[in-house]
C-alpha atoms as a PDB file:
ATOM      1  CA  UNK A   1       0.000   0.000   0.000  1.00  0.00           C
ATOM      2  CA  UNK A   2       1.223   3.455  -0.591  1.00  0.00           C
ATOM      3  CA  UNK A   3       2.106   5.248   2.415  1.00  0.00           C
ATOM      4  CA  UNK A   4      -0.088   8.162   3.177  1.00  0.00           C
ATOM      5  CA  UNK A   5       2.464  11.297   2.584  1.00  0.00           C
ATOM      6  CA  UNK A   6       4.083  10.027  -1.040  1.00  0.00           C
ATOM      7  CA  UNK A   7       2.489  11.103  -4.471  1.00  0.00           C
ATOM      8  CA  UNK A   8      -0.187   8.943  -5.938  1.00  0.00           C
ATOM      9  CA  UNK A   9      -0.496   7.680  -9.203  1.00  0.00           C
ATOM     10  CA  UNK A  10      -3.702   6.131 -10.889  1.00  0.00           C
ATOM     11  CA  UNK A  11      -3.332   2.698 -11.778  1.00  0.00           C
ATOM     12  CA  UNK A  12      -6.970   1.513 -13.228  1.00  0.00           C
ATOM     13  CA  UNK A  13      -7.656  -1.295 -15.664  1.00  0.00           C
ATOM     14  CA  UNK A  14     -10.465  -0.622 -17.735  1.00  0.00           C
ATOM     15  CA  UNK A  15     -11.104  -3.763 -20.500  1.00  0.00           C
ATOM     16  CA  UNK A  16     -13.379  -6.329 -21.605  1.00  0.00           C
ATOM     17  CA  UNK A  17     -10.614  -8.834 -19.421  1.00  0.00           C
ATOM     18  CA  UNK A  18     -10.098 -10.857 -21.876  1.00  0.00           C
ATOM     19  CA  UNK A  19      -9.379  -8.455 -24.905  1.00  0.00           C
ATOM     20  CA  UNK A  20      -6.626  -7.092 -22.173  1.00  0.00           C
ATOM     21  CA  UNK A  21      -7.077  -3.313 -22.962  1.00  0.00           C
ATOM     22  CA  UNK A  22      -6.337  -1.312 -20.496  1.00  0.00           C
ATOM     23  CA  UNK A  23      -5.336   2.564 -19.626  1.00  0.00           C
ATOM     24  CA  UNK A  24      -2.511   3.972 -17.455  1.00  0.00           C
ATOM     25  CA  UNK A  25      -2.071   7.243 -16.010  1.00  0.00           C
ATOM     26  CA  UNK A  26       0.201   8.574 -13.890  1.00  0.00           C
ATOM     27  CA  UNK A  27      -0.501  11.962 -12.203  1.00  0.00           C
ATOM     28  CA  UNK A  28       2.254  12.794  -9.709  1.00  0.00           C
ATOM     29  CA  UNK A  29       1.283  16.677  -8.889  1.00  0.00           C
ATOM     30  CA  UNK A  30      -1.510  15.119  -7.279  1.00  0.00           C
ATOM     31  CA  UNK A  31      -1.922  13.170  -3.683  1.00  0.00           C
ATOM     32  CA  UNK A  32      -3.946  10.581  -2.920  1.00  0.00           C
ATOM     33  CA  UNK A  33      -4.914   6.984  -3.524  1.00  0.00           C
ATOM     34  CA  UNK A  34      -8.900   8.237  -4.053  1.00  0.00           C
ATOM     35  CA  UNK A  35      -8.043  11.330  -5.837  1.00  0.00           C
ATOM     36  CA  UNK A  36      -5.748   9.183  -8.475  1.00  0.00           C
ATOM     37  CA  UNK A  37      -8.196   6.454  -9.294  1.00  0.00           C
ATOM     38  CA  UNK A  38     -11.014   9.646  -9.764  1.00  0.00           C
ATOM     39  CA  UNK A  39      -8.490  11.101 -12.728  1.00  0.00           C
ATOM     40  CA  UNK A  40      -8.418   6.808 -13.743  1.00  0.00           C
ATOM     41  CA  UNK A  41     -12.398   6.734 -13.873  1.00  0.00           C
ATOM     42  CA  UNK A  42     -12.603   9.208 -16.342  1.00  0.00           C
ATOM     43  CA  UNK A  43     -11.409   6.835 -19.225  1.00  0.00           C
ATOM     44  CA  UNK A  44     -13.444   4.471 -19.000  1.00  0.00           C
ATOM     45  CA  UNK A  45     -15.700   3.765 -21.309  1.00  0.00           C
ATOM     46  CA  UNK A  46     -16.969  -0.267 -21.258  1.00  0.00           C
ATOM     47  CA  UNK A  47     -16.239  -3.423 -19.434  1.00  0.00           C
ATOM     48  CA  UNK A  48     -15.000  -4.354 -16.315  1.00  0.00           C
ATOM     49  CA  UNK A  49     -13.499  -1.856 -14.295  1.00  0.00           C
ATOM     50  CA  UNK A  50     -10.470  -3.685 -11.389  1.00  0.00           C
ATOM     51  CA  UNK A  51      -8.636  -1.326  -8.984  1.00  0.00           C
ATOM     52  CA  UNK A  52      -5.156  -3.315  -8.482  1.00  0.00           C
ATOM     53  CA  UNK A  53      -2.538  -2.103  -5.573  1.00  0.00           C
ATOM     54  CA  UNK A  54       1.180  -1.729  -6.738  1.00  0.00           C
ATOM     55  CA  UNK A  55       2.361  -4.940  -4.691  1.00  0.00           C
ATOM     56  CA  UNK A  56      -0.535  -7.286  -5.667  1.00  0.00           C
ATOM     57  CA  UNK A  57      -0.420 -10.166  -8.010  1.00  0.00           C
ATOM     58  CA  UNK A  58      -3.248 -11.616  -9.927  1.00  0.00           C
ATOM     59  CA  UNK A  59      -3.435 -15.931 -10.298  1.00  0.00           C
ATOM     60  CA  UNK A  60      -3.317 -16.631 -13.779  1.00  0.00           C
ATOM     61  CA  UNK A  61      -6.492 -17.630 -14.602  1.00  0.00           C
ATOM     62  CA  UNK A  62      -8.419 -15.403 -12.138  1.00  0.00           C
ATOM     63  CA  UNK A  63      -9.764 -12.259 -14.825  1.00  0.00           C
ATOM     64  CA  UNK A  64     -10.911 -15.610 -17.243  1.00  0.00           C
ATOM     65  CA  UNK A  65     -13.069 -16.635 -13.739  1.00  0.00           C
ATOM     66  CA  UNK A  66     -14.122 -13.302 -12.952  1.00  0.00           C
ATOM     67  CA  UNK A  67     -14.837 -12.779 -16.704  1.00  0.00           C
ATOM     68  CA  UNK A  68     -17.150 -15.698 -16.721  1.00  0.00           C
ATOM     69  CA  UNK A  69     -18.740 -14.890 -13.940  1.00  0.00           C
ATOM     70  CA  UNK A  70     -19.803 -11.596 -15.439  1.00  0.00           C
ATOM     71  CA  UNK A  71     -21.087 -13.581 -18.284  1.00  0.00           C
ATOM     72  CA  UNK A  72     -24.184 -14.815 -15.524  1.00  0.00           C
ATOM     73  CA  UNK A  73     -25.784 -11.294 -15.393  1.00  0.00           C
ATOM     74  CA  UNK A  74     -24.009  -9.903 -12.004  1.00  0.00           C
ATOM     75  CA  UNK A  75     -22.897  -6.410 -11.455  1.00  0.00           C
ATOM     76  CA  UNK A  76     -19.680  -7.199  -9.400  1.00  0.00           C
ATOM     77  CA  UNK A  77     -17.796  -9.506  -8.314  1.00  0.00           C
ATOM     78  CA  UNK A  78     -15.238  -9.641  -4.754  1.00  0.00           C
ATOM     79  CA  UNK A  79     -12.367 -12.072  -4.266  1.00  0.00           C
ATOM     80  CA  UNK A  80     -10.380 -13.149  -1.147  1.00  0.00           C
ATOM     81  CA  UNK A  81      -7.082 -12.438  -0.490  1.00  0.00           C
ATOM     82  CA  UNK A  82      -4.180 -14.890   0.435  1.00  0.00           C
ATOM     83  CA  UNK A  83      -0.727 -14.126   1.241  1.00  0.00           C
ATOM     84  CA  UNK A  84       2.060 -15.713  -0.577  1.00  0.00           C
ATOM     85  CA  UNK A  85       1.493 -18.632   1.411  1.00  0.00           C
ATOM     86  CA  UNK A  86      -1.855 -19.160   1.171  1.00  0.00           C
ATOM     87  CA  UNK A  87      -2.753 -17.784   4.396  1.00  0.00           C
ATOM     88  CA  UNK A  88      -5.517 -15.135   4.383  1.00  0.00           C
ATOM     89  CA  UNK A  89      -4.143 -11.304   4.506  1.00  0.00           C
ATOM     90  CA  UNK A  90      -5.204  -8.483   6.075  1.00  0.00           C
ATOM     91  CA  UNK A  91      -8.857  -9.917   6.762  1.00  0.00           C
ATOM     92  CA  UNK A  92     -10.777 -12.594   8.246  1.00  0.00           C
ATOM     93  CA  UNK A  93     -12.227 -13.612   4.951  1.00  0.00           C
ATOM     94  CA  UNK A  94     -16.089 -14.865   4.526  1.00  0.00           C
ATOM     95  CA  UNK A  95     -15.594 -18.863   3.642  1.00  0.00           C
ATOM     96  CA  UNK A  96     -18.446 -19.006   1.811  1.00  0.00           C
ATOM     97  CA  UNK A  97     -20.017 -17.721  -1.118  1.00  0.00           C
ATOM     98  CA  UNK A  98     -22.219 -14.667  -0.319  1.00  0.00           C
ATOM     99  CA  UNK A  99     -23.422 -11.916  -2.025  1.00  0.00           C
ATOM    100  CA  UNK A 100     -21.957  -8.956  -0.887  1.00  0.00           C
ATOM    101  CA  UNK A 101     -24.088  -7.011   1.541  1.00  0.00           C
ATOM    102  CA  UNK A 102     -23.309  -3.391   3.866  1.00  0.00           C
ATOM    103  CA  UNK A 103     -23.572  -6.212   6.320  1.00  0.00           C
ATOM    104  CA  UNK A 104     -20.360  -8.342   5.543  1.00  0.00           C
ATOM    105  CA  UNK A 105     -18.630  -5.947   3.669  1.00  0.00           C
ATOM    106  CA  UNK A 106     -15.693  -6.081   6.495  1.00  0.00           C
ATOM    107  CA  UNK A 107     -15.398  -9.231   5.419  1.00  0.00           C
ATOM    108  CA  UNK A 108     -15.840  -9.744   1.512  1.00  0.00           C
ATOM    109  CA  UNK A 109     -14.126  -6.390   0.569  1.00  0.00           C
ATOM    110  CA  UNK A 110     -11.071  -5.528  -0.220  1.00  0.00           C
ATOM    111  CA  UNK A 111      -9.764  -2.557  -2.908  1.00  0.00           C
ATOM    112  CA  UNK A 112      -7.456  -5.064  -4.635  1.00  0.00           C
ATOM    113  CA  UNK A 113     -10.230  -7.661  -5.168  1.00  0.00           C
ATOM    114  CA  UNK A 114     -12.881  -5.870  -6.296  1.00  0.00           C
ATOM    115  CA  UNK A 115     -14.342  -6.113  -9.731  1.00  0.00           C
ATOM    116  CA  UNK A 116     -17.639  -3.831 -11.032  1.00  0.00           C
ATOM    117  CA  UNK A 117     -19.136  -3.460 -14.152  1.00  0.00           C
ATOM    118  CA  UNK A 118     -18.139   0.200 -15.886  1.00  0.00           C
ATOM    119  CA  UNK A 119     -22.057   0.818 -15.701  1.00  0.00           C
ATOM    120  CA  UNK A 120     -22.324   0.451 -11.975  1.00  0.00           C
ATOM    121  CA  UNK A 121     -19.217   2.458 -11.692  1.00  0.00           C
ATOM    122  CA  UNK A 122     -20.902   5.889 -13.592  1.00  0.00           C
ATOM    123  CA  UNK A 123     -23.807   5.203 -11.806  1.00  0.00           C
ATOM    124  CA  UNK A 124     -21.367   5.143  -8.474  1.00  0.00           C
ATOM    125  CA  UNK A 125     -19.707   8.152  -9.506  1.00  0.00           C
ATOM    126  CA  UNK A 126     -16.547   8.715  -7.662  1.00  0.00           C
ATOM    127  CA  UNK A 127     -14.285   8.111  -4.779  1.00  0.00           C
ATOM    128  CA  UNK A 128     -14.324  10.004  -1.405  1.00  0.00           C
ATOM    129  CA  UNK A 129     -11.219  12.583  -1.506  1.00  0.00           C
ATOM    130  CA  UNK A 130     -11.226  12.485   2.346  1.00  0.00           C
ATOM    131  CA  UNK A 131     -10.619   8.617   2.646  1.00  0.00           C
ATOM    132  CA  UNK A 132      -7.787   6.504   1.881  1.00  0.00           C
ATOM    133  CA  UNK A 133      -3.830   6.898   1.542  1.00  0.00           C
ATOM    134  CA  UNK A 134      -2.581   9.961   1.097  1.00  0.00           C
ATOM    135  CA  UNK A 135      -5.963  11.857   1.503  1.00  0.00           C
ATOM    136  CA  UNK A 136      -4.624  14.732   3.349  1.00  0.00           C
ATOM    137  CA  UNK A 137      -6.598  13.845   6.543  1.00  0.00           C
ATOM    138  CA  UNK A 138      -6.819  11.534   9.337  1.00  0.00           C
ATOM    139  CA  UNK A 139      -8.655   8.837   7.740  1.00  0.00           C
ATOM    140  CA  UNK A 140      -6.410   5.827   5.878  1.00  0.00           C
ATOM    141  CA  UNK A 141      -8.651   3.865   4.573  1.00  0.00           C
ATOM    142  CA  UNK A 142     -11.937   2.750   3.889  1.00  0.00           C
ATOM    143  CA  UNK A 143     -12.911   4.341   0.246  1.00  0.00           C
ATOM    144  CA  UNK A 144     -14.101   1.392  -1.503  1.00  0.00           C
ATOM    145  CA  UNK A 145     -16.029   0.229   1.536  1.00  0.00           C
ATOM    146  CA  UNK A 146     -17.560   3.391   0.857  1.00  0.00           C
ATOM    147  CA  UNK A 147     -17.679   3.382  -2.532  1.00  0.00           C
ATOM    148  CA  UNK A 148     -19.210  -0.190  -2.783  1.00  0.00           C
ATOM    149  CA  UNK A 149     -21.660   0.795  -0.038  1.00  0.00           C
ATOM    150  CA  UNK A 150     -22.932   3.392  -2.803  1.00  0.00           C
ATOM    151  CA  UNK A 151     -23.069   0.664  -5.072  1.00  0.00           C
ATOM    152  CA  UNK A 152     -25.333  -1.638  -3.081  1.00  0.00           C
ATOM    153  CA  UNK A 153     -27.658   1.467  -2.497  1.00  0.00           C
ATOM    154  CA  UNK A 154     -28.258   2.296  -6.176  1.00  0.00           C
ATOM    155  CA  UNK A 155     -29.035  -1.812  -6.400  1.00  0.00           C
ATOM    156  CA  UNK A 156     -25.755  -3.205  -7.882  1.00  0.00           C
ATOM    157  CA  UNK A 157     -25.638  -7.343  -7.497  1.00  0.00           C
ATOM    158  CA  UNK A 158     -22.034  -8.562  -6.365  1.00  0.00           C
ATOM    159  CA  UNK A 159     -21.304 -11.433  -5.593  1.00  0.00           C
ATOM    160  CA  UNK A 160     -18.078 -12.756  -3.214  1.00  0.00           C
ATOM    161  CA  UNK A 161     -16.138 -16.297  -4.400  1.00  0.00           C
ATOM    162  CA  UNK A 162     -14.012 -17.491  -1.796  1.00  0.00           C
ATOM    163  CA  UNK A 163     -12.192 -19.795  -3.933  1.00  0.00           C
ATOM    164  CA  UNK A 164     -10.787 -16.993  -6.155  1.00  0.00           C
ATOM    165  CA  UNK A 165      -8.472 -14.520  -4.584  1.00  0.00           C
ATOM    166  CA  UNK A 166      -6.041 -12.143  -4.956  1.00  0.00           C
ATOM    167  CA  UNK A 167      -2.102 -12.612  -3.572  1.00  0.00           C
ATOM    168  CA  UNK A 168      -1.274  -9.791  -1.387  1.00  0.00           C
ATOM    169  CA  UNK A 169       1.421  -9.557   1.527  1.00  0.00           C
ATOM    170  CA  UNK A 170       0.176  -8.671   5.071  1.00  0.00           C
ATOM    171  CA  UNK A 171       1.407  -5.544   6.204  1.00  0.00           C
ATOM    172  CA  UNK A 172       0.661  -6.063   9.597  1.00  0.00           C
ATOM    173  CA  UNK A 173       3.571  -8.950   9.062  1.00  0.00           C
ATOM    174  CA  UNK A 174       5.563  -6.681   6.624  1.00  0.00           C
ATOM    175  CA  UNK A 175       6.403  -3.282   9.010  1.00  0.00           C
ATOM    176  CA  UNK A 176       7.946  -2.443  12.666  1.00  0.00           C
ATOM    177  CA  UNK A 177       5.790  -2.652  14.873  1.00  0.00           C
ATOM    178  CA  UNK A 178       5.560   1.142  15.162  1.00  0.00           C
ATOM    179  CA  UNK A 179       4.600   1.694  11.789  1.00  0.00           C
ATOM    180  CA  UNK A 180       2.042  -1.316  11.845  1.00  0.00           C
ATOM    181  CA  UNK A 181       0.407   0.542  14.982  1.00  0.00           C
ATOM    182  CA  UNK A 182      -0.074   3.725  13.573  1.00  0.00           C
ATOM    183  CA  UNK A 183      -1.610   2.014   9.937  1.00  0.00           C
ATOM    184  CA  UNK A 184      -3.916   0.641  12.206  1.00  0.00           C
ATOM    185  CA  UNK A 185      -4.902   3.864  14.131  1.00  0.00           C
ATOM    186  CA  UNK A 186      -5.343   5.556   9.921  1.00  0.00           C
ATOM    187  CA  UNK A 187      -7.008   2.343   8.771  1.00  0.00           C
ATOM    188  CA  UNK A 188      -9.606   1.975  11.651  1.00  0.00           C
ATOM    189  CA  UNK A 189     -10.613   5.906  11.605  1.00  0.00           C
ATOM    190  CA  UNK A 190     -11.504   5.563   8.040  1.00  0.00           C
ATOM    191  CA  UNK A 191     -13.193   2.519   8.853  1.00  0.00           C
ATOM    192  CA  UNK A 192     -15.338   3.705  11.587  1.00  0.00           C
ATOM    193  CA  UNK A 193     -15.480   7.409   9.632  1.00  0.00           C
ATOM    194  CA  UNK A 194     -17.045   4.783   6.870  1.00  0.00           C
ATOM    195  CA  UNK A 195     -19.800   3.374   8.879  1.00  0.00           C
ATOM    196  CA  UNK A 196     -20.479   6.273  10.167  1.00  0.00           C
ATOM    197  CA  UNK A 197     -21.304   8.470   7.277  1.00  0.00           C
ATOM    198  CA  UNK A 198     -23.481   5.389   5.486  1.00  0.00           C
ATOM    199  CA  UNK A 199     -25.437   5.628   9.054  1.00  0.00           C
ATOM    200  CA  UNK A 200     -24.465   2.139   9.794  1.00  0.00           C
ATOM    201  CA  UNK A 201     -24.601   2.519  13.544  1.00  0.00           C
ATOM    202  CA  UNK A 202     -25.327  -0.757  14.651  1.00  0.00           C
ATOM    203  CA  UNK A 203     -22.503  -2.362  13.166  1.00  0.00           C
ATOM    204  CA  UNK A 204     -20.496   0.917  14.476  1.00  0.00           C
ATOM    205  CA  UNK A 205     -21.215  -0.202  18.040  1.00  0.00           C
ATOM    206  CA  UNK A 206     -20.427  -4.313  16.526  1.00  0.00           C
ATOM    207  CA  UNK A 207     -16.998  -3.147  16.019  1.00  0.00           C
ATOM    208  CA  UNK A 208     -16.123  -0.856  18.428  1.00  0.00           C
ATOM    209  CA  UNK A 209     -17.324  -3.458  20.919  1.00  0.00           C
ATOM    210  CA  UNK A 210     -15.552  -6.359  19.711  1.00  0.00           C
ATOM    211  CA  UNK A 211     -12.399  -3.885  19.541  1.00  0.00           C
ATOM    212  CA  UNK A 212     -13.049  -3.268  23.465  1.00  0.00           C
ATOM    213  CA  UNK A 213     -13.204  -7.393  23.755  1.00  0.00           C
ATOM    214  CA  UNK A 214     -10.173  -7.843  21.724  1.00  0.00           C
ATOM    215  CA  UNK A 215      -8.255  -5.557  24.012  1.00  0.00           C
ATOM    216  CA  UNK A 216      -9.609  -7.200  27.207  1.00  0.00           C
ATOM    217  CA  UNK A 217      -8.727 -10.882  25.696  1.00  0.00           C
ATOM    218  CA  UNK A 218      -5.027  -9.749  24.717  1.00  0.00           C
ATOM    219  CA  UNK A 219      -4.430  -8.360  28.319  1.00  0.00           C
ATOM    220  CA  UNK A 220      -1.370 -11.150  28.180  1.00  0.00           C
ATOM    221  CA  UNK A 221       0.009 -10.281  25.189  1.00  0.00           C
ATOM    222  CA  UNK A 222       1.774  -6.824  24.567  1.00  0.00           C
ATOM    223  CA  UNK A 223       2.243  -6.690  20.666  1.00  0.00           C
ATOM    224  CA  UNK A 224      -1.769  -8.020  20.666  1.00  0.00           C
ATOM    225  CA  UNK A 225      -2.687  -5.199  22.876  1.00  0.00           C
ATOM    226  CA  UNK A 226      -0.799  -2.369  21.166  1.00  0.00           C
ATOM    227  CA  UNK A 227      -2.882  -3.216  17.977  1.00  0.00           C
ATOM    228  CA  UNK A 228      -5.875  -4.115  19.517  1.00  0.00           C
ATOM    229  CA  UNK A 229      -6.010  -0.826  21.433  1.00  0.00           C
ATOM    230  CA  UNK A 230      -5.367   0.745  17.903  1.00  0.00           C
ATOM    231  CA  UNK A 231      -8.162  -0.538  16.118  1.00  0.00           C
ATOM    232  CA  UNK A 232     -10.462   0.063  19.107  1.00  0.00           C
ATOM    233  CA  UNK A 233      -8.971   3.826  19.444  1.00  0.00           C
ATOM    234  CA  UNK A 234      -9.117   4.235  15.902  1.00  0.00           C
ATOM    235  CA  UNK A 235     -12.542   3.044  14.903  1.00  0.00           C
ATOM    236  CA  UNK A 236     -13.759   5.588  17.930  1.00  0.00           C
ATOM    237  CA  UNK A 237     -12.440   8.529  16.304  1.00  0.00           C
ATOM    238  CA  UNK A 238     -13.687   7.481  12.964  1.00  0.00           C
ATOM    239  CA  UNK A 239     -17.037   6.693  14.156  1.00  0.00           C
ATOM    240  CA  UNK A 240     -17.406   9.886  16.011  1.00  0.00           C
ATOM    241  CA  UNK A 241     -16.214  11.835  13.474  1.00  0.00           C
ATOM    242  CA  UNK A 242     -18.646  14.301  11.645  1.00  0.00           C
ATOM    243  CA  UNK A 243     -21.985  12.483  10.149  1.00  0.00           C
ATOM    244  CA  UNK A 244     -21.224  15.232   6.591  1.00  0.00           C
ATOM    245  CA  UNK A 245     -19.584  13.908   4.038  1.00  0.00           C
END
């Protein structure tokens, strides 16, 4: 992931998959992971629209799958995401085949394994500027929980395959602990900022709550309670943030 104060290009693939067009553009007078992929959505023009991180790598038959899948009618489609080897990274990953709901979004979504039609994306529109790496604000992450939120409420059908995925490192095995603490803090802000301005307030209180539990279970263990007491800090701040967009 890119780190919150560096220059962000847009990196978007726009293409029928298997035709394997795509478009590139690089736009380094301007910051931000959400702000970058904004200047990407303006090319697009049909297809299937993926939004890849720099340090991901597709299996090779995994845009064929998605492809096909397409093919039945749907309007998205989510992978999981494994680590190089083979464990899951950065989520606790639904196991089964779901369709993707604002209810189990935590676990079905993921920017690097999302896939959406170009006609659900218009409809969409565009990403927050005030979420996501490199924003300018306090808030890390969270813009395509947000953005696929939008999609469910304008109707969009996606639908989450456990048994494709996406290989992506960990970071929280990657960084110093340090670093890995205060990701967390960013991450879980934009998280709870997230839930907050979709007026999801029940599962607000879900996670803040099983935050507090997390802390209290990992009482014995210090690295556990340094990043348990930064998601639980962070989703706070997020979730008490301001309700405007």
């Amino acid at each position: 992931m890119e780190q919150a104060d560096s220059p962000i290009s847009s990196q978007l693939v726009t293409s029928r998959v298997l035709a394997g067009s795509a478009t590139y553009e690089h736009t380094p007078r301007e910051r931000g992971l959400s702000r970058g992929r904004n200047r990407g959505l303006g090319h697009i023009s049909q297809g299937i629209v993926a939004f890849p991180d720099d340090d991901c790598f597709y299996p090779d038959d995994l845009l064929r799958s998605v492809a096909d899948i397409f093919d039945t009618g749907v309007d998205g489609v989510a992978v999981s995401q494994r680590t190089f080897r083979g464990a899951d990274s950065m989520l606790r990953w639904e196991k089964n085949e779901v369709k993707v709901t604002k209810f189990n979004i935590p676990r079905t979504i993921n920017s690097s394994t999302i896939f959406l039609s170009a006609d659900i994306v218009r409809e969409v529109g565009t990403f927050a500027t005030d979420l996501g790496a490199g924003a300018g604000t306090k808030f890390g992450a969270g813009e395509e929980n947000d953005f696929v939120l939008r999609a469910i409420s304008v109707g969009a059908d996606i639908v989450y395959r456990p048994d494709l995925f996406v290989y992506q490192a960990d970071w929280r095995e990657e960084l110093p602990p340090a670093e890995v603490v205060q990701k967390a803090v960013a991450y879980n802000r934009g998280f709870g900022r997230v839930l907050r301005i979709n007026r999801l307030y029940g599962q607000g209180l879900y996670w803040i709550i099983r935050s507090a539990v997390g802390l209290v279970a990992a009482l014995g263990n210090a690295d556990r309670r340094r990043l348990q007491w930064a998601h639980l800090r962070g989703r706070v701040s997020g979730f008490m943030s301001s309700p405007r967009r």
